[in-house]
C-alpha atoms as a PDB file:
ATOM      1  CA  UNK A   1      10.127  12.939  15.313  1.00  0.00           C
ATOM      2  CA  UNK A   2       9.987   9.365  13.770  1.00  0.00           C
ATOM      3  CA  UNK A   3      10.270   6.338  16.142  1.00  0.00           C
ATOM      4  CA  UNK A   4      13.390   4.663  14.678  1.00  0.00           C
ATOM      5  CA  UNK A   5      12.140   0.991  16.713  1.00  0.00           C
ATOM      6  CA  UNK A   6       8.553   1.475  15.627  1.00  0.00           C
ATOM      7  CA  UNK A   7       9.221   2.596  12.577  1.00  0.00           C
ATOM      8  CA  UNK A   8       6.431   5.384  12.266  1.00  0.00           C
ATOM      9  CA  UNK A   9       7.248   8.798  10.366  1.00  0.00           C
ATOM     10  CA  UNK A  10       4.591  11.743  10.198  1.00  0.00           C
ATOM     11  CA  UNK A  11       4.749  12.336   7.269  1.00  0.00           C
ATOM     12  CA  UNK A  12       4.330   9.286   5.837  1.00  0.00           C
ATOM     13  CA  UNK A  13       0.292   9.156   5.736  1.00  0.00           C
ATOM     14  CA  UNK A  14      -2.442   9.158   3.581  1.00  0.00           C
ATOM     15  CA  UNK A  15      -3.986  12.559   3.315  1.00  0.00           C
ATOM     16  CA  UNK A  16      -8.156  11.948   3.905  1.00  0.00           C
ATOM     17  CA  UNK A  17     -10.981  14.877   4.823  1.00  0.00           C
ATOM     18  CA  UNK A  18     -12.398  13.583   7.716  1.00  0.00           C
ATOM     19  CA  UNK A  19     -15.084  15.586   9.515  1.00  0.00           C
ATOM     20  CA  UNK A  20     -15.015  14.452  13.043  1.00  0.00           C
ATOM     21  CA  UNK A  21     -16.285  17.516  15.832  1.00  0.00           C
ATOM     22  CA  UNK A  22     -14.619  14.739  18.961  1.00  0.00           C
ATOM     23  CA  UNK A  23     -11.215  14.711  17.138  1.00  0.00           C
ATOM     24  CA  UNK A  24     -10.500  18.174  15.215  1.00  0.00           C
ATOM     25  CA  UNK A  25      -7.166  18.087  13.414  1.00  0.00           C
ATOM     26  CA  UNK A  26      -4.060  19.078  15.514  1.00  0.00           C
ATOM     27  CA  UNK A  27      -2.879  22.193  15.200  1.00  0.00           C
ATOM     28  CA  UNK A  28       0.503  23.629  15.707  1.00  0.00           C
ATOM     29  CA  UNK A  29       0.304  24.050  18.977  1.00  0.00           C
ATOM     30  CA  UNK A  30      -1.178  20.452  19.662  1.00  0.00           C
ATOM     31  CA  UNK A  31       2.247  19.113  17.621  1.00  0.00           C
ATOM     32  CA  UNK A  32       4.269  21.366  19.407  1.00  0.00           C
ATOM     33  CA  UNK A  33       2.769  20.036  22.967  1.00  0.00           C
ATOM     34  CA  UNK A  34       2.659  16.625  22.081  1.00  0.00           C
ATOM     35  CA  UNK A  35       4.212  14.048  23.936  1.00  0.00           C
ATOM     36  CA  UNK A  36       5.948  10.702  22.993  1.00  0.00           C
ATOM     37  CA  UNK A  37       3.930   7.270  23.439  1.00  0.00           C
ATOM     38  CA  UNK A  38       7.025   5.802  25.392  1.00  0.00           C
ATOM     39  CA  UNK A  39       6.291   8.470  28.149  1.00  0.00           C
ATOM     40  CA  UNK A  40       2.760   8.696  27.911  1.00  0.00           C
ATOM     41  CA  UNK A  41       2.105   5.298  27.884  1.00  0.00           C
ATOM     42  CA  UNK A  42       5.657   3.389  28.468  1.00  0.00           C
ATOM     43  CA  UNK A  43       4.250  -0.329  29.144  1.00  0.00           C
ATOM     44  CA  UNK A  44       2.433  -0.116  25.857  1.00  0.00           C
ATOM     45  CA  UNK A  45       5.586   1.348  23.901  1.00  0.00           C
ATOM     46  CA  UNK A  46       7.710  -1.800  25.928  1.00  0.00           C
ATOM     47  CA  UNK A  47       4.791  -4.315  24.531  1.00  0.00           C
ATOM     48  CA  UNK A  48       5.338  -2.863  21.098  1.00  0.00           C
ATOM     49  CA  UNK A  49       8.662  -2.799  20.612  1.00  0.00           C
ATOM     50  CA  UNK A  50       9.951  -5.695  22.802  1.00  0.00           C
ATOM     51  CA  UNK A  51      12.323  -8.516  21.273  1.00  0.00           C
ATOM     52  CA  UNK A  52       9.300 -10.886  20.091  1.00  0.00           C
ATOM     53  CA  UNK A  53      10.307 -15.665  20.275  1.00  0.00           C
ATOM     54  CA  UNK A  54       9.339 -17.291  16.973  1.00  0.00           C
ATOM     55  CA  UNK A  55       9.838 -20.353  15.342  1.00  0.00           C
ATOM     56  CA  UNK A  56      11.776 -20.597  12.260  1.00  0.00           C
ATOM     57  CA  UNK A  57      12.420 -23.716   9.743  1.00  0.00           C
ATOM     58  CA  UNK A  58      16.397 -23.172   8.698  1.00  0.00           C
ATOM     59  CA  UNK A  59      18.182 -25.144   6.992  1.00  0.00           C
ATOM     60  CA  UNK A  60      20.650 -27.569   9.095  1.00  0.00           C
ATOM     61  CA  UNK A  61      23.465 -25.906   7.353  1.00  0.00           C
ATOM     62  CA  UNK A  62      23.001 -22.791   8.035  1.00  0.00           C
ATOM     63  CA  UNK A  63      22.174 -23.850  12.250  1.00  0.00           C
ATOM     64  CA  UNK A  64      25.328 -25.828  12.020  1.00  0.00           C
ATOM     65  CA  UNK A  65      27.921 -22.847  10.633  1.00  0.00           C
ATOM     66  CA  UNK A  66      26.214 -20.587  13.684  1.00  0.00           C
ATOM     67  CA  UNK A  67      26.850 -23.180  16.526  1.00  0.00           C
ATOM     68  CA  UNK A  68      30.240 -23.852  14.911  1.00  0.00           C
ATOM     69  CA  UNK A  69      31.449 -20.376  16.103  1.00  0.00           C
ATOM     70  CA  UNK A  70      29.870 -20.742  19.823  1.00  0.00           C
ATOM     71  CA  UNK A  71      27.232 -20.555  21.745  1.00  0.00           C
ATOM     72  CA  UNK A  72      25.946 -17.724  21.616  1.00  0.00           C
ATOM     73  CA  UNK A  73      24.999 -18.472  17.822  1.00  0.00           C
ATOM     74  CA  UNK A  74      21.498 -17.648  18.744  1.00  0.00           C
ATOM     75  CA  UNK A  75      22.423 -14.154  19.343  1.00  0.00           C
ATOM     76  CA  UNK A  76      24.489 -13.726  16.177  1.00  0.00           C
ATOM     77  CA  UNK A  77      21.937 -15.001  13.754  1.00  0.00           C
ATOM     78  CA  UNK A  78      19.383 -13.032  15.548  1.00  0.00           C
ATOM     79  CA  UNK A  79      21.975  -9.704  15.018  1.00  0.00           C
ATOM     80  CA  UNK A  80      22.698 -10.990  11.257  1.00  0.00           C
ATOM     81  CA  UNK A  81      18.829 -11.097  10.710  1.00  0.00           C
ATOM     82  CA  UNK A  82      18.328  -7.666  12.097  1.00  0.00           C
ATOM     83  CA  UNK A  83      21.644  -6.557   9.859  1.00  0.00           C
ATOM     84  CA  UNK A  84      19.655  -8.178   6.683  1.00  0.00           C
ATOM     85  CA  UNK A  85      16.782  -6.171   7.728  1.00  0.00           C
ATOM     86  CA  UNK A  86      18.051  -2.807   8.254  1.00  0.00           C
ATOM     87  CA  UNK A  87      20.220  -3.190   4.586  1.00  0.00           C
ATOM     88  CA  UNK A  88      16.725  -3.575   3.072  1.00  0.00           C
ATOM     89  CA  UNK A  89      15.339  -0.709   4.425  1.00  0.00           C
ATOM     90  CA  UNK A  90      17.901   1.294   3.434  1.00  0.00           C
ATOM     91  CA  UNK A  91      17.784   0.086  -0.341  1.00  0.00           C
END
């Protein structure tokens, strides 16, 4: 199953022989068994997909017309951003 917050799908890979007796290729079974990173390791998963701060250069017209509508304009850019993002992927 694909992690929609990571973004990883299984079958999107690229295909190499590799000939490694330590790490055979999984089998059925091993798929079948297998168990998600956010259980098996659930502070690495949080690291990886946690909200991440970063520091953008904006316009001051476009900072203005969020803090015009309130204070939580932080929030709604960040949720307009994420919007933008998830239109793309879909295209």
């Amino acid at each position: 199953m694909a992690d929609q917050k990571l973004g990883l799908h299984p079958d999107v890979y690229e295909d190499v022989e590799i000939d490694d007796p330590e790490n055979p290729e999984w089998t059925e079974e091993d798929f079948a068994t297998a168990k998600p990173l956010r259980e098996v390791l659930p502070d690495l998963y949080a690291s990886l997909t946690a909200d991440k701060d970063v520091t953008l250069t904006l316009p001051t017209e476009t900072i203005q017309a969020f803090k015009a509508d309130g204070d939580d304009w932080r929030e709604r850019m960040a949720a307009a951003l994420t919007e933008a993002a998830s239109r793309s992927k879909a295209a």
